[in-house]
N, C-alpha and C. Protein backbone atom coordinates (compact mmCIF):
# COMPACT_ATOMS: atom_id res chain seq x y z
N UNK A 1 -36.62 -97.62 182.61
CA UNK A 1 -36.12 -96.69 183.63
C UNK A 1 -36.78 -96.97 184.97
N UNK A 2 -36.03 -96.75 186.17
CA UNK A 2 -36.48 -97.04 187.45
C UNK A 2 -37.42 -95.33 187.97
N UNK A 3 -38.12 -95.71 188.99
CA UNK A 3 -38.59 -94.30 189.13
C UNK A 3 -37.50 -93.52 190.12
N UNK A 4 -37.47 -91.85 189.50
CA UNK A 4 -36.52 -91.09 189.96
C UNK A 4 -35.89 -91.21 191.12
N UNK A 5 -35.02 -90.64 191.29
CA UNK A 5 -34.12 -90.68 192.53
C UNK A 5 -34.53 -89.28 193.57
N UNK A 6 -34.47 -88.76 194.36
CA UNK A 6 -34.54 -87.42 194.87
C UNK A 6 -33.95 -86.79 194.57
N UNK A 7 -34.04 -85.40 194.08
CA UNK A 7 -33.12 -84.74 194.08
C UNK A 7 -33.31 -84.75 191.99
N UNK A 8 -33.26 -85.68 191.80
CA UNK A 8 -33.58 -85.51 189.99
C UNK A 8 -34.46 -84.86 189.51
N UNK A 9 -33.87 -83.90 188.58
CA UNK A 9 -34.73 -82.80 187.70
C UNK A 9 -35.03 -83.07 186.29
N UNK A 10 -35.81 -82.84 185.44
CA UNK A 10 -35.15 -82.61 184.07
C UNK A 10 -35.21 -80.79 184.26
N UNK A 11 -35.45 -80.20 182.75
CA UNK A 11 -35.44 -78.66 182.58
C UNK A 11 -36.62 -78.29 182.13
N UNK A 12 -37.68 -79.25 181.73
CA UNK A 12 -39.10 -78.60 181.04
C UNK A 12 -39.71 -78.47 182.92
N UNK A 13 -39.36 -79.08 183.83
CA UNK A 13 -39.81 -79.34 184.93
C UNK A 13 -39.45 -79.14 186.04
N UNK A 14 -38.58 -78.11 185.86
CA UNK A 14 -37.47 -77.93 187.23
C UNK A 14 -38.47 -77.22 187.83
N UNK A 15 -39.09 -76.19 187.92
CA UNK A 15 -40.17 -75.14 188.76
C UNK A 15 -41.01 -75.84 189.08
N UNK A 16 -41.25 -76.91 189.11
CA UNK A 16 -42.87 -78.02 189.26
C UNK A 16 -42.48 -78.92 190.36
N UNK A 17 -40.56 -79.12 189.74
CA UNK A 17 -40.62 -80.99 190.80
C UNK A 17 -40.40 -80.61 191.90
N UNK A 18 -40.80 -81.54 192.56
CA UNK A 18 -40.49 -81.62 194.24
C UNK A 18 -39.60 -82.80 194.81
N UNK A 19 -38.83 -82.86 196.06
CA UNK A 19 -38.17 -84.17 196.01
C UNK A 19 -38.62 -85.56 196.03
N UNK A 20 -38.59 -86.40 195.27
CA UNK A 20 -39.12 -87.94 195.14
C UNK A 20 -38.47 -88.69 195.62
N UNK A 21 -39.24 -89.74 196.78
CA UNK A 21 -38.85 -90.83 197.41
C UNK A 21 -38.21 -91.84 196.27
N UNK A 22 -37.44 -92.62 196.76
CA UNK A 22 -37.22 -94.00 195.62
C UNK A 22 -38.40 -94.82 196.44
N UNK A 23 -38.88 -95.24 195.46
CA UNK A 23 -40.12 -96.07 196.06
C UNK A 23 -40.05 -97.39 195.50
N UNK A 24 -39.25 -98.28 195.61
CA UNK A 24 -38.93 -99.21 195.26
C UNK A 24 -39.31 -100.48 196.55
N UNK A 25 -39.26 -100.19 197.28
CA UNK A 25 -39.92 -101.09 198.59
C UNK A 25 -41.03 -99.73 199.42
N UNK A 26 -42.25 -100.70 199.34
CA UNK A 26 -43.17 -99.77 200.63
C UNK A 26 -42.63 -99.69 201.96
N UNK A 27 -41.37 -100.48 202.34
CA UNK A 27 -40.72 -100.11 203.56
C UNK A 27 -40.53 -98.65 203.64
N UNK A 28 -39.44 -98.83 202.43
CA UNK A 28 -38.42 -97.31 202.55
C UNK A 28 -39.33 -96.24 203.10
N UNK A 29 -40.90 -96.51 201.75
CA UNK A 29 -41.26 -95.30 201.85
C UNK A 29 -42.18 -94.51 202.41
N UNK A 30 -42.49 -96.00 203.44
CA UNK A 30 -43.27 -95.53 204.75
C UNK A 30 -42.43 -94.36 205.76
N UNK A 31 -40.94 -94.95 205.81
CA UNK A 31 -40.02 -94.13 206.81
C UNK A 31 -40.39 -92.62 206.92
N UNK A 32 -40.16 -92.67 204.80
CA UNK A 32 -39.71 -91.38 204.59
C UNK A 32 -41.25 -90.73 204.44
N UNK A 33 -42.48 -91.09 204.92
CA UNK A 33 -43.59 -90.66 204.55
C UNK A 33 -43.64 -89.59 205.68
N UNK A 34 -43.07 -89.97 206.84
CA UNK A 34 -43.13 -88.85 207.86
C UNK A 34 -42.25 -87.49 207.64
N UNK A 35 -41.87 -87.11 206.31
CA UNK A 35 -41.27 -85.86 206.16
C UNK A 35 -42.81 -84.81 206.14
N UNK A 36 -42.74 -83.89 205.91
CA UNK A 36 -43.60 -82.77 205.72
C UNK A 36 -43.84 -82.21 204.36
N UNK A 37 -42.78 -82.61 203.37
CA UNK A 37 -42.60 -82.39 202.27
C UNK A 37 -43.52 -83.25 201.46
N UNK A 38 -44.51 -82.69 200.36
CA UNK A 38 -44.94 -83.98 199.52
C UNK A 38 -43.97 -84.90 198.85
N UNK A 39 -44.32 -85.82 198.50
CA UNK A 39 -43.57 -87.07 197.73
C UNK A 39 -44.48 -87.39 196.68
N UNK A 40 -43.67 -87.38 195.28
CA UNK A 40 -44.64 -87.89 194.16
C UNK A 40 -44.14 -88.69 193.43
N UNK A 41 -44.03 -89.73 194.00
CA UNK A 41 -43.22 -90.91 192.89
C UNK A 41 -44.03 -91.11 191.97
N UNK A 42 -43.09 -91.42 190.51
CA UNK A 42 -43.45 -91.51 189.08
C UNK A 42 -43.97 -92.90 189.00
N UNK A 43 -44.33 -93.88 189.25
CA UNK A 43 -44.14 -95.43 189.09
C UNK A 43 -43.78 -95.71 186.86
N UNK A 44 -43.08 -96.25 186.51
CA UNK A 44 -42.77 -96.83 185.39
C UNK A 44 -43.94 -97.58 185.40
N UNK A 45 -44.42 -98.36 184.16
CA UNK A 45 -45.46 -99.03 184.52
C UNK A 45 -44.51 -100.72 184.73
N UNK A 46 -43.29 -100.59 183.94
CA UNK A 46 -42.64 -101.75 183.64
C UNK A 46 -41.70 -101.57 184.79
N UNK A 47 -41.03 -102.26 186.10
CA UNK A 47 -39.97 -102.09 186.90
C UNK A 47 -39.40 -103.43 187.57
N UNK A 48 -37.96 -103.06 187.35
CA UNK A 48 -37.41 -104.15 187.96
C UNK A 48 -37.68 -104.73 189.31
N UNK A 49 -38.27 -106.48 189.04
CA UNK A 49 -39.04 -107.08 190.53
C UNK A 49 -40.31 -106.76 190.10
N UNK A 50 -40.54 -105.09 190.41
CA UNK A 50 -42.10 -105.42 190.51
C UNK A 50 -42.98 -103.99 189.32
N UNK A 51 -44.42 -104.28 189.25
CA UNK A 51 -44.60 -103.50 188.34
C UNK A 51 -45.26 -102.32 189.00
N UNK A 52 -45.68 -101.45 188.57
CA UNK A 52 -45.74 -100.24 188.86
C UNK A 52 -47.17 -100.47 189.57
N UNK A 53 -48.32 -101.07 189.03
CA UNK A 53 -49.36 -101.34 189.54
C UNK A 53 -49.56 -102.32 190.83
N UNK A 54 -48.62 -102.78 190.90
CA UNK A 54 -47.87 -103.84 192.04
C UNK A 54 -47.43 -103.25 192.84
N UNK A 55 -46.54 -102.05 192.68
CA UNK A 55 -46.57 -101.32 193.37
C UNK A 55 -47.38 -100.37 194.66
N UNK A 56 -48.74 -99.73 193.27
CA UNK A 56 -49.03 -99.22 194.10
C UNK A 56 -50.28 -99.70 194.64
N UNK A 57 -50.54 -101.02 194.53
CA UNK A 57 -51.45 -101.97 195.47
C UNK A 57 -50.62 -102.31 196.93
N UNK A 58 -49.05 -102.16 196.69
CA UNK A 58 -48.09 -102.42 198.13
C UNK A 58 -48.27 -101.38 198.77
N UNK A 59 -48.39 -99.89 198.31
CA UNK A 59 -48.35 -98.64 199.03
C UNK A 59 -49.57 -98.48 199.76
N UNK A 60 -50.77 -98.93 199.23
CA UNK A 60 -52.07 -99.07 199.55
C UNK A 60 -52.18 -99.59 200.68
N UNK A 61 -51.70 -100.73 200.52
CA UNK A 61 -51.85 -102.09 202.08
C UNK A 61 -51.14 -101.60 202.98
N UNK A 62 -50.19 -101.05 202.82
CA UNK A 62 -49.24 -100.08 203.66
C UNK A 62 -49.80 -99.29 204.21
N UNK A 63 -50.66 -98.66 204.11
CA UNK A 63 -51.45 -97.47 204.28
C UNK A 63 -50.74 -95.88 203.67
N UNK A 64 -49.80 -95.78 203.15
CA UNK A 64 -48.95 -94.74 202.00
C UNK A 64 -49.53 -94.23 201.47
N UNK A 65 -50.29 -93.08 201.51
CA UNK A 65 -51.16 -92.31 200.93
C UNK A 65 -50.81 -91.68 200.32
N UNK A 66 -50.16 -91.28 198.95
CA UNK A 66 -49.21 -90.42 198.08
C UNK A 66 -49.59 -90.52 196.97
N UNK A 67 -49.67 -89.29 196.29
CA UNK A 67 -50.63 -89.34 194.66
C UNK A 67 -49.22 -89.56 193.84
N UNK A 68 -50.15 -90.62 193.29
CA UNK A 68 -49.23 -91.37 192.33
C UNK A 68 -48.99 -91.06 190.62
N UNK A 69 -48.30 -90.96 189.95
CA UNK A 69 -48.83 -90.40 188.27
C UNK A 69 -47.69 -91.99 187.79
N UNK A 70 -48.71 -92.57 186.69
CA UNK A 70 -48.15 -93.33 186.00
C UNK A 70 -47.29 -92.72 184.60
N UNK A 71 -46.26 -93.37 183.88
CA UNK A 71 -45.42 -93.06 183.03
C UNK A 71 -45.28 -94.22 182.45
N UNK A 72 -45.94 -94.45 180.80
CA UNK A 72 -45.87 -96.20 180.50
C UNK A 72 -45.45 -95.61 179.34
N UNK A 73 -45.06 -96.80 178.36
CA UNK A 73 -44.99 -96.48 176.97
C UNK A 73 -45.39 -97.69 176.63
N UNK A 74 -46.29 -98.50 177.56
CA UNK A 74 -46.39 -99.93 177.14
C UNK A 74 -48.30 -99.45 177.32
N UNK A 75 -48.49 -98.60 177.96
CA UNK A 75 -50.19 -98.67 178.06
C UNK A 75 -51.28 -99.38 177.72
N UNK A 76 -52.47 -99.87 178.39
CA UNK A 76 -53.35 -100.13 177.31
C UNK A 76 -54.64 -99.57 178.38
N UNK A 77 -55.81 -99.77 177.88
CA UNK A 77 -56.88 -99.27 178.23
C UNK A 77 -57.16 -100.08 179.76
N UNK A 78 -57.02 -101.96 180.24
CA UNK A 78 -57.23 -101.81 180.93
C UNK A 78 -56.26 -101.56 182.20
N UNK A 79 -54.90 -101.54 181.70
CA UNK A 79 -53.90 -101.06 182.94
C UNK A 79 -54.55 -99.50 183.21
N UNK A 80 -54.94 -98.56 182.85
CA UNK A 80 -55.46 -97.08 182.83
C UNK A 80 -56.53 -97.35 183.95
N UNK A 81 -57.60 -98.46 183.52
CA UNK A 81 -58.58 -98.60 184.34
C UNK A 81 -58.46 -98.92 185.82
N UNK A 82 -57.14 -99.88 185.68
CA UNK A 82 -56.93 -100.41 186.81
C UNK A 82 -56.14 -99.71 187.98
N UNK A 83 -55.04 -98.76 187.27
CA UNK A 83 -54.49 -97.51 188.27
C UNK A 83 -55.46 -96.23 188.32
N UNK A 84 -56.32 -96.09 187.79
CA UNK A 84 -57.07 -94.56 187.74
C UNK A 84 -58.22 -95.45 189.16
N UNK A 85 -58.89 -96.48 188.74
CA UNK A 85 -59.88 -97.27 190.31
C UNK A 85 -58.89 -97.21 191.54
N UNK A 86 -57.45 -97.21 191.22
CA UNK A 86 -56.87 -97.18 192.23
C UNK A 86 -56.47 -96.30 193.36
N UNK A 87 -56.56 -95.38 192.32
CA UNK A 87 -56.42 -93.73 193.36
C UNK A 87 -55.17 -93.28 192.68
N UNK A 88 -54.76 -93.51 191.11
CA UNK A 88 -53.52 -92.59 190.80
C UNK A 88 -54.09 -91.64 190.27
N UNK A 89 -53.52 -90.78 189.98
CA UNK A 89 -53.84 -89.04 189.29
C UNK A 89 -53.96 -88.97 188.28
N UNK A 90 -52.85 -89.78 187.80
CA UNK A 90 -53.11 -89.44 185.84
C UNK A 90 -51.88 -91.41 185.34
N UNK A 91 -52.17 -91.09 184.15
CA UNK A 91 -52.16 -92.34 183.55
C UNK A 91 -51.56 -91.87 182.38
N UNK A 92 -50.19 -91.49 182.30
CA UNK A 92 -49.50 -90.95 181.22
C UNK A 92 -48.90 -92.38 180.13
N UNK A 93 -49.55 -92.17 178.90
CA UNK A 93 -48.79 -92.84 177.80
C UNK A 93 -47.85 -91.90 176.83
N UNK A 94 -46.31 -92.60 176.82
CA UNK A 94 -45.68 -92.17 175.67
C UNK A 94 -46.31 -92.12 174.34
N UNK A 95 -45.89 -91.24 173.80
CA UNK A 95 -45.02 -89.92 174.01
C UNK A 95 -46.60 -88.86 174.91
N UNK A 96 -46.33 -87.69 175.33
CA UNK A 96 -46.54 -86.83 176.13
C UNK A 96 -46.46 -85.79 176.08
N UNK A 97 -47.43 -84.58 176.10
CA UNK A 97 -46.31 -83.12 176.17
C UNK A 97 -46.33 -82.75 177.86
N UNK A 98 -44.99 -82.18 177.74
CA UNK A 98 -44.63 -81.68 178.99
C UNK A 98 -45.32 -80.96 180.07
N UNK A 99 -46.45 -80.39 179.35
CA UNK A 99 -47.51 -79.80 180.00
C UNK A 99 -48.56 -80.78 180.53
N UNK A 100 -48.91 -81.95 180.16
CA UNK A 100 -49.88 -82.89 180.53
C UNK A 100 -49.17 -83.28 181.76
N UNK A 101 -47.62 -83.55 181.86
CA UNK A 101 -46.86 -84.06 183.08
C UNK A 101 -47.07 -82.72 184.32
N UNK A 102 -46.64 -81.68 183.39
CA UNK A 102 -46.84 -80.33 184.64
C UNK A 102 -48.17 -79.97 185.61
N UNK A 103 -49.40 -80.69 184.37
CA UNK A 103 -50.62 -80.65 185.00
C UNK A 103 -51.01 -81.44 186.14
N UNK A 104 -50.60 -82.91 185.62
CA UNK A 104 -50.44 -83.95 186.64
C UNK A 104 -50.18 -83.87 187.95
N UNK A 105 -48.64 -83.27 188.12
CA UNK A 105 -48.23 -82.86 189.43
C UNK A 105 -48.99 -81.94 189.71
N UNK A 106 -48.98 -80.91 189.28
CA UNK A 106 -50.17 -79.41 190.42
C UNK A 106 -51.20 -80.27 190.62
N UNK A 107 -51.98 -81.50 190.13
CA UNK A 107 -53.12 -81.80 190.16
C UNK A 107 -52.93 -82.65 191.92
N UNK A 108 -51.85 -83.66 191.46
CA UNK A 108 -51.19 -84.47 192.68
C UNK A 108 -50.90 -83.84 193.93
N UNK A 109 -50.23 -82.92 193.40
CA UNK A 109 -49.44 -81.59 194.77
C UNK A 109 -51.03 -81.38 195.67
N UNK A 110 -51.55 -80.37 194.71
CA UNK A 110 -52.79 -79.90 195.80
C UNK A 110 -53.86 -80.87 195.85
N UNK A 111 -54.57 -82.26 196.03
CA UNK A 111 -54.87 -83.29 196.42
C UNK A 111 -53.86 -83.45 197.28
N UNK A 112 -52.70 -83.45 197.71
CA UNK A 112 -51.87 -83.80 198.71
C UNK A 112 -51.72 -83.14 199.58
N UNK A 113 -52.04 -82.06 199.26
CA UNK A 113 -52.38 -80.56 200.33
C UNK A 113 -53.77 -80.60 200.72
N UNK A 114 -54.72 -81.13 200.19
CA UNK A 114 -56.10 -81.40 200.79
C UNK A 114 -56.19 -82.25 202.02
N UNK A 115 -55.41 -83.74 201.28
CA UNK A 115 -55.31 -84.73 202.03
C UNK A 115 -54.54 -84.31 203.33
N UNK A 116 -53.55 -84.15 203.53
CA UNK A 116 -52.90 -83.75 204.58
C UNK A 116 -53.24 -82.40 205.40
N UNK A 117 -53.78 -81.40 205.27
CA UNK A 117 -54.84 -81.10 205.79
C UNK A 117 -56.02 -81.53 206.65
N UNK A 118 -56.65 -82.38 205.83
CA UNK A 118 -58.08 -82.93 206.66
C UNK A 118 -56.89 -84.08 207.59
N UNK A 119 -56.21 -84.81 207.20
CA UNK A 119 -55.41 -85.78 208.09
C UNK A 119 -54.55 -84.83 209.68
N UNK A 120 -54.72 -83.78 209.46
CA UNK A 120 -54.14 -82.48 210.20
C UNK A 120 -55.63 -82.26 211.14
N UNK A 121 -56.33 -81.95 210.34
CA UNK A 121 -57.59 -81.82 211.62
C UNK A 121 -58.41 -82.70 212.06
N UNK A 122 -58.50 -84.13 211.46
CA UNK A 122 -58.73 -84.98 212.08
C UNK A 122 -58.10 -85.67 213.21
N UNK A 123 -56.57 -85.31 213.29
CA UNK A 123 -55.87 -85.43 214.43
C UNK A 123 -56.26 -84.82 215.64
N UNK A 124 -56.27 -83.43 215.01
CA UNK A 124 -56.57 -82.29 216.44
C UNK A 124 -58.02 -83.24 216.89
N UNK A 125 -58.96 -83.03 216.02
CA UNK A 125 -60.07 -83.80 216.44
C UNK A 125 -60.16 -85.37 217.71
N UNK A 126 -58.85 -86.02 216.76
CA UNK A 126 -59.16 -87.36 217.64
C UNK A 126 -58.47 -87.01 219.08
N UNK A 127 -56.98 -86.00 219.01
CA UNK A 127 -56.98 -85.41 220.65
C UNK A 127 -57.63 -84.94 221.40
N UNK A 128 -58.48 -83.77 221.15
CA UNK A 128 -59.48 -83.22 221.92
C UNK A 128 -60.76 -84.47 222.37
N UNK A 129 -60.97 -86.18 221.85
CA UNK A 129 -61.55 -86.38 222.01
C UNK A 129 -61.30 -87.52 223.18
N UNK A 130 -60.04 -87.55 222.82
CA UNK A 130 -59.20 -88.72 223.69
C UNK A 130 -59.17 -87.97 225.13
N UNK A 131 -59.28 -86.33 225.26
CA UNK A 131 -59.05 -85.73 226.31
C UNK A 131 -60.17 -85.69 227.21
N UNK A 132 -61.57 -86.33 226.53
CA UNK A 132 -62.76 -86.67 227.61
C UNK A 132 -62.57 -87.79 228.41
N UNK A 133 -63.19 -87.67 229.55
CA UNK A 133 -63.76 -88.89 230.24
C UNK A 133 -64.26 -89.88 229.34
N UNK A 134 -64.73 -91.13 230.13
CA UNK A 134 -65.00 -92.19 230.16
C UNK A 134 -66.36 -91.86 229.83
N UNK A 135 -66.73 -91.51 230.90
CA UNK A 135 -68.33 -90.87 231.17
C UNK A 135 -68.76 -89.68 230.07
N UNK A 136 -67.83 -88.66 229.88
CA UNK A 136 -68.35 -87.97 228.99
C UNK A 136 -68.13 -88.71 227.38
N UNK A 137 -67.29 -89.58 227.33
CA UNK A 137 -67.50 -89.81 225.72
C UNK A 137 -68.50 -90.37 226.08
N UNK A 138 -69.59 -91.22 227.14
CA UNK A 138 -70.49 -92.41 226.80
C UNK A 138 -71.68 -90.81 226.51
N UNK A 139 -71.70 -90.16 227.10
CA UNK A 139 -72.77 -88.72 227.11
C UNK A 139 -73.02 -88.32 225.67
N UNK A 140 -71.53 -88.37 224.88
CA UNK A 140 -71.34 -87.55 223.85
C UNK A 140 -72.03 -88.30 222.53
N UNK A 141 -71.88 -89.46 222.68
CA UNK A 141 -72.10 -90.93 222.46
C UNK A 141 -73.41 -91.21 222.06
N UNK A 142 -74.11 -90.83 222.71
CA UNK A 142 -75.77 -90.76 223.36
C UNK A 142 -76.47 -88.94 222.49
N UNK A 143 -75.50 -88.01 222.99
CA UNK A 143 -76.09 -87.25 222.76
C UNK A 143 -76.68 -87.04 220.55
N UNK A 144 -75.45 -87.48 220.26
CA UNK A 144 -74.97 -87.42 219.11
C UNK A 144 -76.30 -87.81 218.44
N UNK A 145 -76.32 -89.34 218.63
CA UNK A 145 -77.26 -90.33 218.57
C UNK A 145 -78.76 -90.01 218.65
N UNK A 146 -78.81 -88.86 219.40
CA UNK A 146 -80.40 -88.31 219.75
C UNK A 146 -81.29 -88.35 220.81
N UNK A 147 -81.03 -88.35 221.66
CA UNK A 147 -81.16 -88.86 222.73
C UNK A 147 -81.04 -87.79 223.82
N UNK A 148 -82.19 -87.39 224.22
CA UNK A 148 -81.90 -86.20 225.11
C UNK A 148 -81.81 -86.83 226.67
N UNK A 149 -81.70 -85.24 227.20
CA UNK A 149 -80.90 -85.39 228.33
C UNK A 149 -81.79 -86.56 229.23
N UNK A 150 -82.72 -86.16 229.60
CA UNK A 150 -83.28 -86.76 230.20
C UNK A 150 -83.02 -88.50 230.09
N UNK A 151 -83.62 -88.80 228.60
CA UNK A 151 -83.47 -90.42 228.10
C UNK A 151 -81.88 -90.46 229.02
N UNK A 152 -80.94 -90.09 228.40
CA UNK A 152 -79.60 -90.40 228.63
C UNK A 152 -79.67 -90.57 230.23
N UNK A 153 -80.01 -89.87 231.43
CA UNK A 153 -79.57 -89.73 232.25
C UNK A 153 -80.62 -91.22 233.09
N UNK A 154 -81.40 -91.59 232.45
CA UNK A 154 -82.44 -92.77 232.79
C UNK A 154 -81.32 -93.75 232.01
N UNK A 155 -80.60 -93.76 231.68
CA UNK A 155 -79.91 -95.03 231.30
C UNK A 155 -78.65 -95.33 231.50
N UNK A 156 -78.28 -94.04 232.00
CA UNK A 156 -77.09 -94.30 232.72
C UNK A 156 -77.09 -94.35 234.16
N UNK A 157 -78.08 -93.96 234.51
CA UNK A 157 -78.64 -94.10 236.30
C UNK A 157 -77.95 -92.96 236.96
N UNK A 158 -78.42 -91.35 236.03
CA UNK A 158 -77.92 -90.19 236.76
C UNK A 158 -78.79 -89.31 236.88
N UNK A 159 -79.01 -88.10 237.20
CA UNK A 159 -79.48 -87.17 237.39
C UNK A 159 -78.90 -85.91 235.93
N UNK A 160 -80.17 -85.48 235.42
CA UNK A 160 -80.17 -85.05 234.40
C UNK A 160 -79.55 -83.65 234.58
N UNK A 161 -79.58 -83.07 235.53
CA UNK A 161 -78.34 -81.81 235.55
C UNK A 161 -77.05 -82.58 235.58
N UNK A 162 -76.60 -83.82 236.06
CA UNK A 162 -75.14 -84.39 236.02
C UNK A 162 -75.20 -84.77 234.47
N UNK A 163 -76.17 -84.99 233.80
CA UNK A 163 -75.59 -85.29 232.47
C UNK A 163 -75.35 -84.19 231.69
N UNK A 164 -75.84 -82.92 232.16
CA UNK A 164 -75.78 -81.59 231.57
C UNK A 164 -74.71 -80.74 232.07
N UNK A 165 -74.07 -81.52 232.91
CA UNK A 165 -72.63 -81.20 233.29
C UNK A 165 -71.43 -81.76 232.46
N UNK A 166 -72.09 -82.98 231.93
CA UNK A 166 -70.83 -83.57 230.97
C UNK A 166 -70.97 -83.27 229.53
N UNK A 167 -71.87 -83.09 229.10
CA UNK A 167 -72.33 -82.88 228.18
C UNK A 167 -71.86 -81.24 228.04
N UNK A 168 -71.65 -80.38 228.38
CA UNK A 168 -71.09 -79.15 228.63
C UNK A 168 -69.31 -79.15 228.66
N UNK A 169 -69.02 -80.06 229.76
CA UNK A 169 -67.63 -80.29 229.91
C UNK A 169 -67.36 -80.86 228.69
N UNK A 170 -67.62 -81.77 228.10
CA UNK A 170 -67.30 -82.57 226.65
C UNK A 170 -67.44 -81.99 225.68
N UNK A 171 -68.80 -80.73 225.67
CA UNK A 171 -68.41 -79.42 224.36
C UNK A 171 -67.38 -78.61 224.35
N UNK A 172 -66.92 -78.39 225.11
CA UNK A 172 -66.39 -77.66 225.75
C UNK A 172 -64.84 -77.78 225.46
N UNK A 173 -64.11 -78.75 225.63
CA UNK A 173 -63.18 -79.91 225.45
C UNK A 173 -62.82 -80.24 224.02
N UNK A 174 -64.05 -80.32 223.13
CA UNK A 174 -64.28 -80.58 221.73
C UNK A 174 -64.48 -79.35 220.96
N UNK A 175 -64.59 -78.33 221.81
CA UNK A 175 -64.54 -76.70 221.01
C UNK A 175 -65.40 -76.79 220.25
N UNK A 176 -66.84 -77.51 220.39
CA UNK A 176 -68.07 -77.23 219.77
C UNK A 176 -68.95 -76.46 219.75
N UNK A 177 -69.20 -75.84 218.99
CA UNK A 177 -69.91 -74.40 219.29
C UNK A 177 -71.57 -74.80 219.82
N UNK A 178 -72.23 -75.82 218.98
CA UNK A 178 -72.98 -76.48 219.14
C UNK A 178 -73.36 -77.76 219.00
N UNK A 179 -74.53 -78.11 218.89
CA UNK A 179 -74.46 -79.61 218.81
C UNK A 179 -74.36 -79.98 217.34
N UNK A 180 -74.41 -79.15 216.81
CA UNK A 180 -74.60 -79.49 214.96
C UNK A 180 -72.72 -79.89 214.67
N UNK A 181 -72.38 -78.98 215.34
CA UNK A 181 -70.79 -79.16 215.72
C UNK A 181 -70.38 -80.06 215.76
N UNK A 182 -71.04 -80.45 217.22
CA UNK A 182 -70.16 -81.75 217.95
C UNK A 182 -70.74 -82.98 216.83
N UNK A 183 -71.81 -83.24 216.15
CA UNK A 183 -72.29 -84.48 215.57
C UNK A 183 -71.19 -84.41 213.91
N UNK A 184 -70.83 -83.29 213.58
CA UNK A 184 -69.95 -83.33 212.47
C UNK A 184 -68.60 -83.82 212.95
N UNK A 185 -68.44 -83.47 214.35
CA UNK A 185 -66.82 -83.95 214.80
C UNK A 185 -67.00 -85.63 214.53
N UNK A 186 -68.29 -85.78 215.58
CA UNK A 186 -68.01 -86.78 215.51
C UNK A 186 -68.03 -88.04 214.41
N UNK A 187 -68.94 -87.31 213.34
CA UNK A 187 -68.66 -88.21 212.33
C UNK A 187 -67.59 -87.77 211.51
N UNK A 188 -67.08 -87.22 211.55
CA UNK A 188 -65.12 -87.13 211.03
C UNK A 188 -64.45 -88.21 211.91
N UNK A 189 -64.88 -88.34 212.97
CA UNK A 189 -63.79 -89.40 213.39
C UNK A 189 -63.93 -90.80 213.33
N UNK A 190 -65.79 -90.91 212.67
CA UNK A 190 -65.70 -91.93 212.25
C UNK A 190 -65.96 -93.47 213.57
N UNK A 191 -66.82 -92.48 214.66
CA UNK A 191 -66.99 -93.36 215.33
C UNK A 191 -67.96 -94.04 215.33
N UNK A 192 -68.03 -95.28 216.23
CA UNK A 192 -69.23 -96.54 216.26
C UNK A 192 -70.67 -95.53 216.76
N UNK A 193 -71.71 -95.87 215.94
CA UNK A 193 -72.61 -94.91 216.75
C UNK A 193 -73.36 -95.98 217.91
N UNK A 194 -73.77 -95.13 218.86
CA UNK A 194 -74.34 -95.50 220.30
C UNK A 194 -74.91 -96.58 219.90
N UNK A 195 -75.21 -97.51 220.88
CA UNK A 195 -76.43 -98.73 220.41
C UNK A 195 -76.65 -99.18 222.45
N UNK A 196 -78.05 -98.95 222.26
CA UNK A 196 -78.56 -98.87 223.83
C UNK A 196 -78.68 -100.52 223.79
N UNK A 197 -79.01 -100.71 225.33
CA UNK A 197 -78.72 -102.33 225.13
C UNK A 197 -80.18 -103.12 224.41
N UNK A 198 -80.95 -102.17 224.21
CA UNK A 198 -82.61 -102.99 223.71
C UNK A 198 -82.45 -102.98 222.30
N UNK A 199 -81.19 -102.46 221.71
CA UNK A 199 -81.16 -102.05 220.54
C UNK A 199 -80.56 -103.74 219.65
């Protein structure tokens, strides 16, 4: 069997499913990744062209972030190993009870509601940060890093109330309450940390 179509139900599972991409090319299902709706494609482990684990090494490189549940009747211990290291949810071998599948998805669903979430405020995050200066990200940069005002303002060749002007404007901007704040933003976003030039 190919994995579901959208819109396909069975009846042990109608209250659970949600609509499923055909995920048969990581093209398609990049397109359709920009809906709002989760997507939980089933992968077969066996599929025409390509295999299910083939698959979801394509969704990966893609960057397709979608919890995946396998459905084999061919299983063995190390295909399990090799989609569970991968980031799928569950690793279903025939036969099954219907409840292990029902678990699967709520398990998939809300991991997908986590994920998209933090991908939700890491956005707001990277706007509010894109909305500084030049000058204040190099401040913010510095400050993060440890580096008080003073140091900072000797190395950028300013006057230490002007760095306490950006450094204010850039909390400010970043809706940081404090600095414990601003150093958690900034490591959510995962930036390069400061490196002075003696460094």
């Amino acid at each position: 069997m190919t994995i579901p179509q959208c819109g396909e139900q069975s009846s042990a599972l109608s209250d659970a499913w949600v609509c499923k991409s055909n995920c048969s090319s990581p093209r398609r299902s990049s397109s359709e990744h920009a809906s709002e709706r989760a997507q939980l494609p089933r992968p077969r482990y066996q599929l025409p062209g390509i295999s299910g684990l083939n698959l979801q090494c394509q969704l990966a490189r893609a960057n397709i972030q979608i919890p995946i549940i396998f459905i084999t009747a061919h299983g063995d211990i190390p295909m399990t190993v090799r989609a569970m290291k991968a980031g799928a949810v569950e690793f279903l071998t025939k036969p099954f009870r219907d409840q292990d599948l029902l678990d699967a998805i709520q398990l998939a669903l809300q991991r997908d509601r986590v994920r998209r979430q933090q991908e939700s405020e890491i956005a707001v995050l990277r706007e509010r940060f894109e909305s500084l200066t030049p000058r204040e990200r190099e401040v913010v940069a510095m400050v993060v890093s440890g580096m008080l005002n003073k140091q900072i303002a000797a190395q950028i060749g300013t006057s230490e109330n002007t760095v306490k002007v950006h450094r204010s404007r850039a909390m400010e901007k970043m809706q940081a309450n404090s600095l414990a704040d601003l150093v958690k933003m900034m490591e959510r976003l995962q930036l390069p940390a400061y490196k002075s030039a003696s460094d």
